[in-house]
Structures are given as structure tokens and as C-alpha cells.
C-alpha atoms as a PDB file:
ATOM      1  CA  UNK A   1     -22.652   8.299  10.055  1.00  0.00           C
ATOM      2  CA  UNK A   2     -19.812   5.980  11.354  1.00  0.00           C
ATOM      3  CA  UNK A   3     -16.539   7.847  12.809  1.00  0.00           C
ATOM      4  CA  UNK A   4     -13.403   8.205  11.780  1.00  0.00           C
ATOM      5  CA  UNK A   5     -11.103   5.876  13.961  1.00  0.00           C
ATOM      6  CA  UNK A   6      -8.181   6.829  14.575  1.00  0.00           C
ATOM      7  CA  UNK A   7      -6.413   3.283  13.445  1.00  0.00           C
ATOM      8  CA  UNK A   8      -3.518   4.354  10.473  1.00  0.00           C
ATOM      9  CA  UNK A   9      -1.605   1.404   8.679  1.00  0.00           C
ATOM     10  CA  UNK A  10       1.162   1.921   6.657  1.00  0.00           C
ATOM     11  CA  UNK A  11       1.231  -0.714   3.514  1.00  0.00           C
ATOM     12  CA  UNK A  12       4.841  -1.447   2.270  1.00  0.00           C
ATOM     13  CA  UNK A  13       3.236  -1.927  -1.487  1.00  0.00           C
ATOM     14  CA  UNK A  14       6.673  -3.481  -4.148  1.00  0.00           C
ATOM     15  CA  UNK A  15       5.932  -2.203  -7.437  1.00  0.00           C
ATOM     16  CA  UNK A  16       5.458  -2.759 -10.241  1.00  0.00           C
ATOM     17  CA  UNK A  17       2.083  -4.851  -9.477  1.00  0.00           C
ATOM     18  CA  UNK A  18       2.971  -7.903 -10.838  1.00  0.00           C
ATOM     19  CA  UNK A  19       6.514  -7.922  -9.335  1.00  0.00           C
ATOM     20  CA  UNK A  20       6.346 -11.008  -6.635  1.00  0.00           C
ATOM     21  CA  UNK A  21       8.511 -10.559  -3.642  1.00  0.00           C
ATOM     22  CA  UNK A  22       8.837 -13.682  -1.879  1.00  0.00           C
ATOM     23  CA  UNK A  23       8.408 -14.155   1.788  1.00  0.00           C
ATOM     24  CA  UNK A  24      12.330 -14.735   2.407  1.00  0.00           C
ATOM     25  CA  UNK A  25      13.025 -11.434   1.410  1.00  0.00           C
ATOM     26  CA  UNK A  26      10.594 -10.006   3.704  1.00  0.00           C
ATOM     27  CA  UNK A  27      11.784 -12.335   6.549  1.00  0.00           C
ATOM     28  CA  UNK A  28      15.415 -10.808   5.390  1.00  0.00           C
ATOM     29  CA  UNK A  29      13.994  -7.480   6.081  1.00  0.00           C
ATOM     30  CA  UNK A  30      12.741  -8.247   9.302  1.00  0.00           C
ATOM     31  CA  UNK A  31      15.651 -10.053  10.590  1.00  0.00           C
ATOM     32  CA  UNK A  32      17.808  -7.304   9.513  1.00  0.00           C
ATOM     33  CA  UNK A  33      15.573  -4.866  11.758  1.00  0.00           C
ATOM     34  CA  UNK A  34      15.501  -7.037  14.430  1.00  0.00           C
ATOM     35  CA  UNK A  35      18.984  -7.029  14.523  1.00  0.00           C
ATOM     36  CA  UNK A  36      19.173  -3.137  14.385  1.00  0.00           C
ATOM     37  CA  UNK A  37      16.438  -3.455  17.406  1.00  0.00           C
ATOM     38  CA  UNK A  38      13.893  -2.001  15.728  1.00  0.00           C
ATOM     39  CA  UNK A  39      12.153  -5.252  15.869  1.00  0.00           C
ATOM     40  CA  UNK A  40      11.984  -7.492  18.347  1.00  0.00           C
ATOM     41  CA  UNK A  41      10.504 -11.398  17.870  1.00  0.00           C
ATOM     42  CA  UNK A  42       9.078  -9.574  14.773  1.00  0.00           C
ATOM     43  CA  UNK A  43       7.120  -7.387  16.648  1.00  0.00           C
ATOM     44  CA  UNK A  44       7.517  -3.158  17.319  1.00  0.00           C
ATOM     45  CA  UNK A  45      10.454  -3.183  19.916  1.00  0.00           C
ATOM     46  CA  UNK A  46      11.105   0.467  22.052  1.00  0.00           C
ATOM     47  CA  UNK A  47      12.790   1.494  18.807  1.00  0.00           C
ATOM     48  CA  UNK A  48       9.845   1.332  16.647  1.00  0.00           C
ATOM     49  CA  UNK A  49      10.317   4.847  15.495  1.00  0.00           C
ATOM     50  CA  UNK A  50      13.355   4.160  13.846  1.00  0.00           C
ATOM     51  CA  UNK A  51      10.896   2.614  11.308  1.00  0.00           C
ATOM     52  CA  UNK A  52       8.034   5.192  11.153  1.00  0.00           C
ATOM     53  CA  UNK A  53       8.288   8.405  12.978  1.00  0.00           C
ATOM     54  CA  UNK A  54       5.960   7.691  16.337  1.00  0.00           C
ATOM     55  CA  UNK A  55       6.477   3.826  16.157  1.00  0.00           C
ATOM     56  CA  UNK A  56       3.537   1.435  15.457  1.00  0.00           C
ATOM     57  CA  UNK A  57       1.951  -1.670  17.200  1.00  0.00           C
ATOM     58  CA  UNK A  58       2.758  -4.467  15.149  1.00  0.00           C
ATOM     59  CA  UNK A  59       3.502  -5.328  11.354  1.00  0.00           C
ATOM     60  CA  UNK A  60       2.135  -8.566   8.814  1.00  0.00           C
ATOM     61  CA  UNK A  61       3.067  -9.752   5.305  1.00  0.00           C
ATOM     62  CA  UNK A  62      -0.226  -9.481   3.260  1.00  0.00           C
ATOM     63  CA  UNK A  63       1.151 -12.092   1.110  1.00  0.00           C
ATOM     64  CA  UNK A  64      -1.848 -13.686  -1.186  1.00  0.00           C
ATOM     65  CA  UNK A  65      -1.964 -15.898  -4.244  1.00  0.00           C
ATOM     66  CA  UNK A  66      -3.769 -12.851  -5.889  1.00  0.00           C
ATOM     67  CA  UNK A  67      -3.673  -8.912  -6.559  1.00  0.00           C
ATOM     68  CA  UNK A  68      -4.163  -6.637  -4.041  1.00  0.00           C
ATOM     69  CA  UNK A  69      -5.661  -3.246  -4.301  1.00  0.00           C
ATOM     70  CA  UNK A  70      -4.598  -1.136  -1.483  1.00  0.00           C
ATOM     71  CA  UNK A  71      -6.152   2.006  -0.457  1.00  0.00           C
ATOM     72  CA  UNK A  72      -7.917   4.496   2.127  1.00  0.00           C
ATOM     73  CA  UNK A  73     -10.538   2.662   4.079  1.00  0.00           C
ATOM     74  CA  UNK A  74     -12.376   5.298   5.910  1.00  0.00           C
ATOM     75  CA  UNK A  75     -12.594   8.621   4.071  1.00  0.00           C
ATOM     76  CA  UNK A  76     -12.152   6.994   0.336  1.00  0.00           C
ATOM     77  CA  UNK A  77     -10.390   8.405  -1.973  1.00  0.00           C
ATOM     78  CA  UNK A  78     -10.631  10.243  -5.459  1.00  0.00           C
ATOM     79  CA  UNK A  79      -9.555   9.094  -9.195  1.00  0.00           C
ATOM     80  CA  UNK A  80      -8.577  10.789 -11.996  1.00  0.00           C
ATOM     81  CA  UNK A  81      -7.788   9.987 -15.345  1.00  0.00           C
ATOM     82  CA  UNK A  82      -4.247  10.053 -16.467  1.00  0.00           C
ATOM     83  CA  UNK A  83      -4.136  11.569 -19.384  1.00  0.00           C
ATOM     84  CA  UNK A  84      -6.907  14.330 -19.373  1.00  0.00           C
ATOM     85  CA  UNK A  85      -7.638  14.409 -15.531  1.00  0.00           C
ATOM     86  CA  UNK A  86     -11.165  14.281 -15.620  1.00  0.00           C
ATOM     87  CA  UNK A  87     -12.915  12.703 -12.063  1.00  0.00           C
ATOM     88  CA  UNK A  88     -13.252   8.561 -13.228  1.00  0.00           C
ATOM     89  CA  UNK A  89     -14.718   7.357  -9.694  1.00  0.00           C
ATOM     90  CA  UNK A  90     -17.674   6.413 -10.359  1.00  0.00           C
ATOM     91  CA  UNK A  91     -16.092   3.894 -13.975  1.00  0.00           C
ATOM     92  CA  UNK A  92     -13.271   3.048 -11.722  1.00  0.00           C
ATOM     93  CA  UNK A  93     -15.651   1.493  -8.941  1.00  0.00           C
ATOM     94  CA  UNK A  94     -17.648   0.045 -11.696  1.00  0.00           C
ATOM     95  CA  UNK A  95     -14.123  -1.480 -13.244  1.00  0.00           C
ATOM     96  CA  UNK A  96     -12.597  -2.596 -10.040  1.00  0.00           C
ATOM     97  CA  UNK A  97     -15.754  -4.859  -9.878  1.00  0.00           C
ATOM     98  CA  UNK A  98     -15.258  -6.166 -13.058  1.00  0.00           C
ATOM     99  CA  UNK A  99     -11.529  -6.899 -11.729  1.00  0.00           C
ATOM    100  CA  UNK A 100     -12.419  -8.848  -8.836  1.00  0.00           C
ATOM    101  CA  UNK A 101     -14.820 -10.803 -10.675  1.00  0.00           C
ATOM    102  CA  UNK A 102     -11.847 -11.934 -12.864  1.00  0.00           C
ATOM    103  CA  UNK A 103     -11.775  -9.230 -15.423  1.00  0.00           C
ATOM    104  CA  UNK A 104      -8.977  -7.195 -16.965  1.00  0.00           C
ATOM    105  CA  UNK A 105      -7.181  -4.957 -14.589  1.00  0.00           C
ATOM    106  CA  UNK A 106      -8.242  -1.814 -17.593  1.00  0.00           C
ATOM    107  CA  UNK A 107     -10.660   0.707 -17.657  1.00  0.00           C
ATOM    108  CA  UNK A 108     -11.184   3.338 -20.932  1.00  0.00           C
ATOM    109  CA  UNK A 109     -11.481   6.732 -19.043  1.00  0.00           C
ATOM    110  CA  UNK A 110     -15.468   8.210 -20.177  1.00  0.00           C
ATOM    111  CA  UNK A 111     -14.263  11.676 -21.043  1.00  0.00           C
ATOM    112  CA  UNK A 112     -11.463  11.282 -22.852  1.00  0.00           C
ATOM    113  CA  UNK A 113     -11.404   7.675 -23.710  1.00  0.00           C
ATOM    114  CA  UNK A 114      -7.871   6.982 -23.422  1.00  0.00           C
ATOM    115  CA  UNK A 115      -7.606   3.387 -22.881  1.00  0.00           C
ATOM    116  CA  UNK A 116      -4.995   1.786 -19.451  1.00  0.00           C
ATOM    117  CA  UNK A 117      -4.230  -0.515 -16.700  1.00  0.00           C
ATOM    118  CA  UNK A 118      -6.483   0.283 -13.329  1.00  0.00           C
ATOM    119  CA  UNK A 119      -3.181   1.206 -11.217  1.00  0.00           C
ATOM    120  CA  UNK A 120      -2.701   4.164 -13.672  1.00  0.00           C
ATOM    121  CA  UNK A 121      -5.050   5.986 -12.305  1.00  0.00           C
ATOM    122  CA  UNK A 122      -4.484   9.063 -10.653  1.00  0.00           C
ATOM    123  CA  UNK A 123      -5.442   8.428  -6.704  1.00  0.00           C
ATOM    124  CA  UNK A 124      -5.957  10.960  -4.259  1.00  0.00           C
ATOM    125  CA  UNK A 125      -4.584   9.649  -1.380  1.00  0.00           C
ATOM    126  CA  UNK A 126      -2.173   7.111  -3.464  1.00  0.00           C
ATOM    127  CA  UNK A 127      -3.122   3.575  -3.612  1.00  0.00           C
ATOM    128  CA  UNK A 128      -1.720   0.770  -4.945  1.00  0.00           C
ATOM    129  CA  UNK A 129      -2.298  -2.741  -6.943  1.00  0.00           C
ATOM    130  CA  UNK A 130       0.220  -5.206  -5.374  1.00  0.00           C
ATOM    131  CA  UNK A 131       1.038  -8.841  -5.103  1.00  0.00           C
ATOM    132  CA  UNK A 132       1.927  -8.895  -1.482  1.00  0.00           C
ATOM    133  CA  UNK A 133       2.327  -5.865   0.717  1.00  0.00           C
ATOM    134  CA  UNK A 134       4.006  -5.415   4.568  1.00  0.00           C
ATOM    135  CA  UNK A 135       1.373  -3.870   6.645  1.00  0.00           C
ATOM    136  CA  UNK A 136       2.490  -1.687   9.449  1.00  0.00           C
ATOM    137  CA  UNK A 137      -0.638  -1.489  12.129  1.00  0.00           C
ATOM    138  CA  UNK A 138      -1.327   1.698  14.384  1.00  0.00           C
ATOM    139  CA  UNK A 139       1.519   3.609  12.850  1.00  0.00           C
ATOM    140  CA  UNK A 140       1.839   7.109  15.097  1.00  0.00           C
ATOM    141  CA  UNK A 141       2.289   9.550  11.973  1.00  0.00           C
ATOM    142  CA  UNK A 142       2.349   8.606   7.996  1.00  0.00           C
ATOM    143  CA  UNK A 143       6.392   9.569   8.168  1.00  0.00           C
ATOM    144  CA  UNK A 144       8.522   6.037   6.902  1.00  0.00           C
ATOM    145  CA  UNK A 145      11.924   7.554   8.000  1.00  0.00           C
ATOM    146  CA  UNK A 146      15.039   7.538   5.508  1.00  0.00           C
ATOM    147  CA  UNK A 147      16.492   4.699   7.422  1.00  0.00           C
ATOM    148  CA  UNK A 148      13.273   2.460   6.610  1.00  0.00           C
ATOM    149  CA  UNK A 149      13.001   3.763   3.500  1.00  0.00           C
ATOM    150  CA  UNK A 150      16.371   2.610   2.316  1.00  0.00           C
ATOM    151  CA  UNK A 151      16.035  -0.637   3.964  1.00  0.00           C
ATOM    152  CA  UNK A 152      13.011  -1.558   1.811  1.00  0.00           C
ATOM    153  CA  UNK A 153      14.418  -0.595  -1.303  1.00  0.00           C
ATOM    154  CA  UNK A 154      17.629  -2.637  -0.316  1.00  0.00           C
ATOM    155  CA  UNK A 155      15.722  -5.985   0.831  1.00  0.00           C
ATOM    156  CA  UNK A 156      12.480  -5.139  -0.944  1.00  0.00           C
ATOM    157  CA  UNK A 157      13.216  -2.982  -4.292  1.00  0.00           C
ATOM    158  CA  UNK A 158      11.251  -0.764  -5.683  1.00  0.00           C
ATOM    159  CA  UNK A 159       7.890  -0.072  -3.740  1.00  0.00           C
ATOM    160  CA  UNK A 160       5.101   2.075  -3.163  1.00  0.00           C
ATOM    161  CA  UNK A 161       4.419   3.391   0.638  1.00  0.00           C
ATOM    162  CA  UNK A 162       0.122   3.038   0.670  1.00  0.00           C
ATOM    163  CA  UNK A 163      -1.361   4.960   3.906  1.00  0.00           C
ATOM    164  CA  UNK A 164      -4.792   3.396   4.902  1.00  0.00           C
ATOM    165  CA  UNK A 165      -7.114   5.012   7.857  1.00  0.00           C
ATOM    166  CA  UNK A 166      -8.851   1.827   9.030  1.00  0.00           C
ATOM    167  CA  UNK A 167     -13.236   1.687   9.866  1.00  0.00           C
END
């Protein structure tokens, strides 16, 4: 059975999914953290924890012509249905296929039957469908502080903060 490393990434996720934030207004972000020091050459400076509460290595735009989804890598996670809570899994690994094939981006819960898109699922950790997403590498705890926080809704809007365990 393969380990649990110990890589965590924080992904920056703007919501909702189909909201496109262009790569200027993460370069804005970036600059303006570089200037703060938190950054430096758009890399983790010294300051680093300014961002996330025991700093992290280095950080990326996942920025693709496509949706993301963005979740747990090493552990998984678990899906509910929205409306009656029942455990979907199994038909949301089966839908998620049909997705990335180039089907809808809907699933019809099997217990209850209510109908809805895939990112309203209940997920347990969260995860998150995206158009582009800034990935923080190696963070040292899953803590974004307030500072960072308000930052990315300021440059960024309104966005989801996806923690993945990398294998």
C-alpha cells in the first residue's frame, strides 16, 4: 500500500466554475506580494508565512483552456448528495468520467434522484471545479492567513481555498 507523503498544496480555486480569471490578475496578485515581500522573483521569499501559516516552497497558475476538478490526491475523499445526503461516490466517479470524456458536468443523485451540476456535491475534504487555480506547493499547515485571504478576494474575487495531499 503506497504512503502517505507528506507533500500539501494549497489550490487558490475562483468560483463560480465557469468564472475565468485571467493571468494579469494573477500576475497583479503576485506583484502586489512581491512588493509586500512575501514573494520574491515570484517565488516563497523569508516571508512566506505571511501567505500561509508555515510558508511554502513555491506557487504556479494552473491556468488551462479547460475545467479543472481539484481535490485530495492521496487519501480521496467522500461525496454526498445535496439534497438528501446519501453517500454518491461510487455515481460521482462514474459521472466525472462521463465529464472528462466531454459530457455534462450533472449527475442525478441514485437515492433520491434529485437532479445537479457535479460541483454541488457535498465533498469531504472540499474540492472544487475551476477554470484556472493558483497552486501553492509544500505549504507548512492548511492555514491561508487573513492577510492572504483578503488579498485574493481583492485581486482574485470570490474563490474557493482546495487543500490537496500529493502521492
Amino acid at each position: 500500500m503506497p504512503q502517505t507523503k507528506h507533500q500539501l498544496n494549497c489550490c487558490i480555486c475562483p468560483q463560480p466554475p465557469e468564472r475565468k480569471v485571467s493571468q494579469e490578475q494573477y500576475q497583479r496578485l503576485i506583484q502586489h506580494w512581491e512588493r509586500k515581500n512575501w514573494l520574491k522573483n515570484g517565488r516563497a521569499s523569508s516571508d512566506a508565512d505571511k501567505i500561509v501559516v508555515g510558508g511554502f516552497a513555491r506557487l504556479w497558475v494552473d491556468h488551462i483552456d479547460s475545467m479543472l476538478f481539484v481535490a485530495n490526491h492521496q487519501g480521496g475523499y467522500r461525496v454526498r448528495c445535496s439534497s438528501c445526503g446519501a453517500n454518491i461516490v461510487s455515481a460521482f466517479a462514474r459521472q466525472i468520467q462521463v465529464w472528462r470524456r466531454g459530457g455534462e458536468r450533472r449527475m442525478q443523485c441514485p437515492s433520491c434522484h434529485a437532479e445537479y451540476p457535479l460541483e454541488n456535491c457535498e465533498f469531504r475534504p472540499p474540492a472544487a471545479f475551476c477554470n484556472s487555480a493558483l497552486v501553492l506547493s509544500d505549504v507548512g499547515t492548511a492555514n491561508v492567513t487573513e492577510s492572504a485571504l483578503y488579498d485574493v478576494q481583492t485581486f482574485l474575487g470570490e474563490c474557493l481555498i482546495i487543500y490537496k495531499r500529493m502521492g
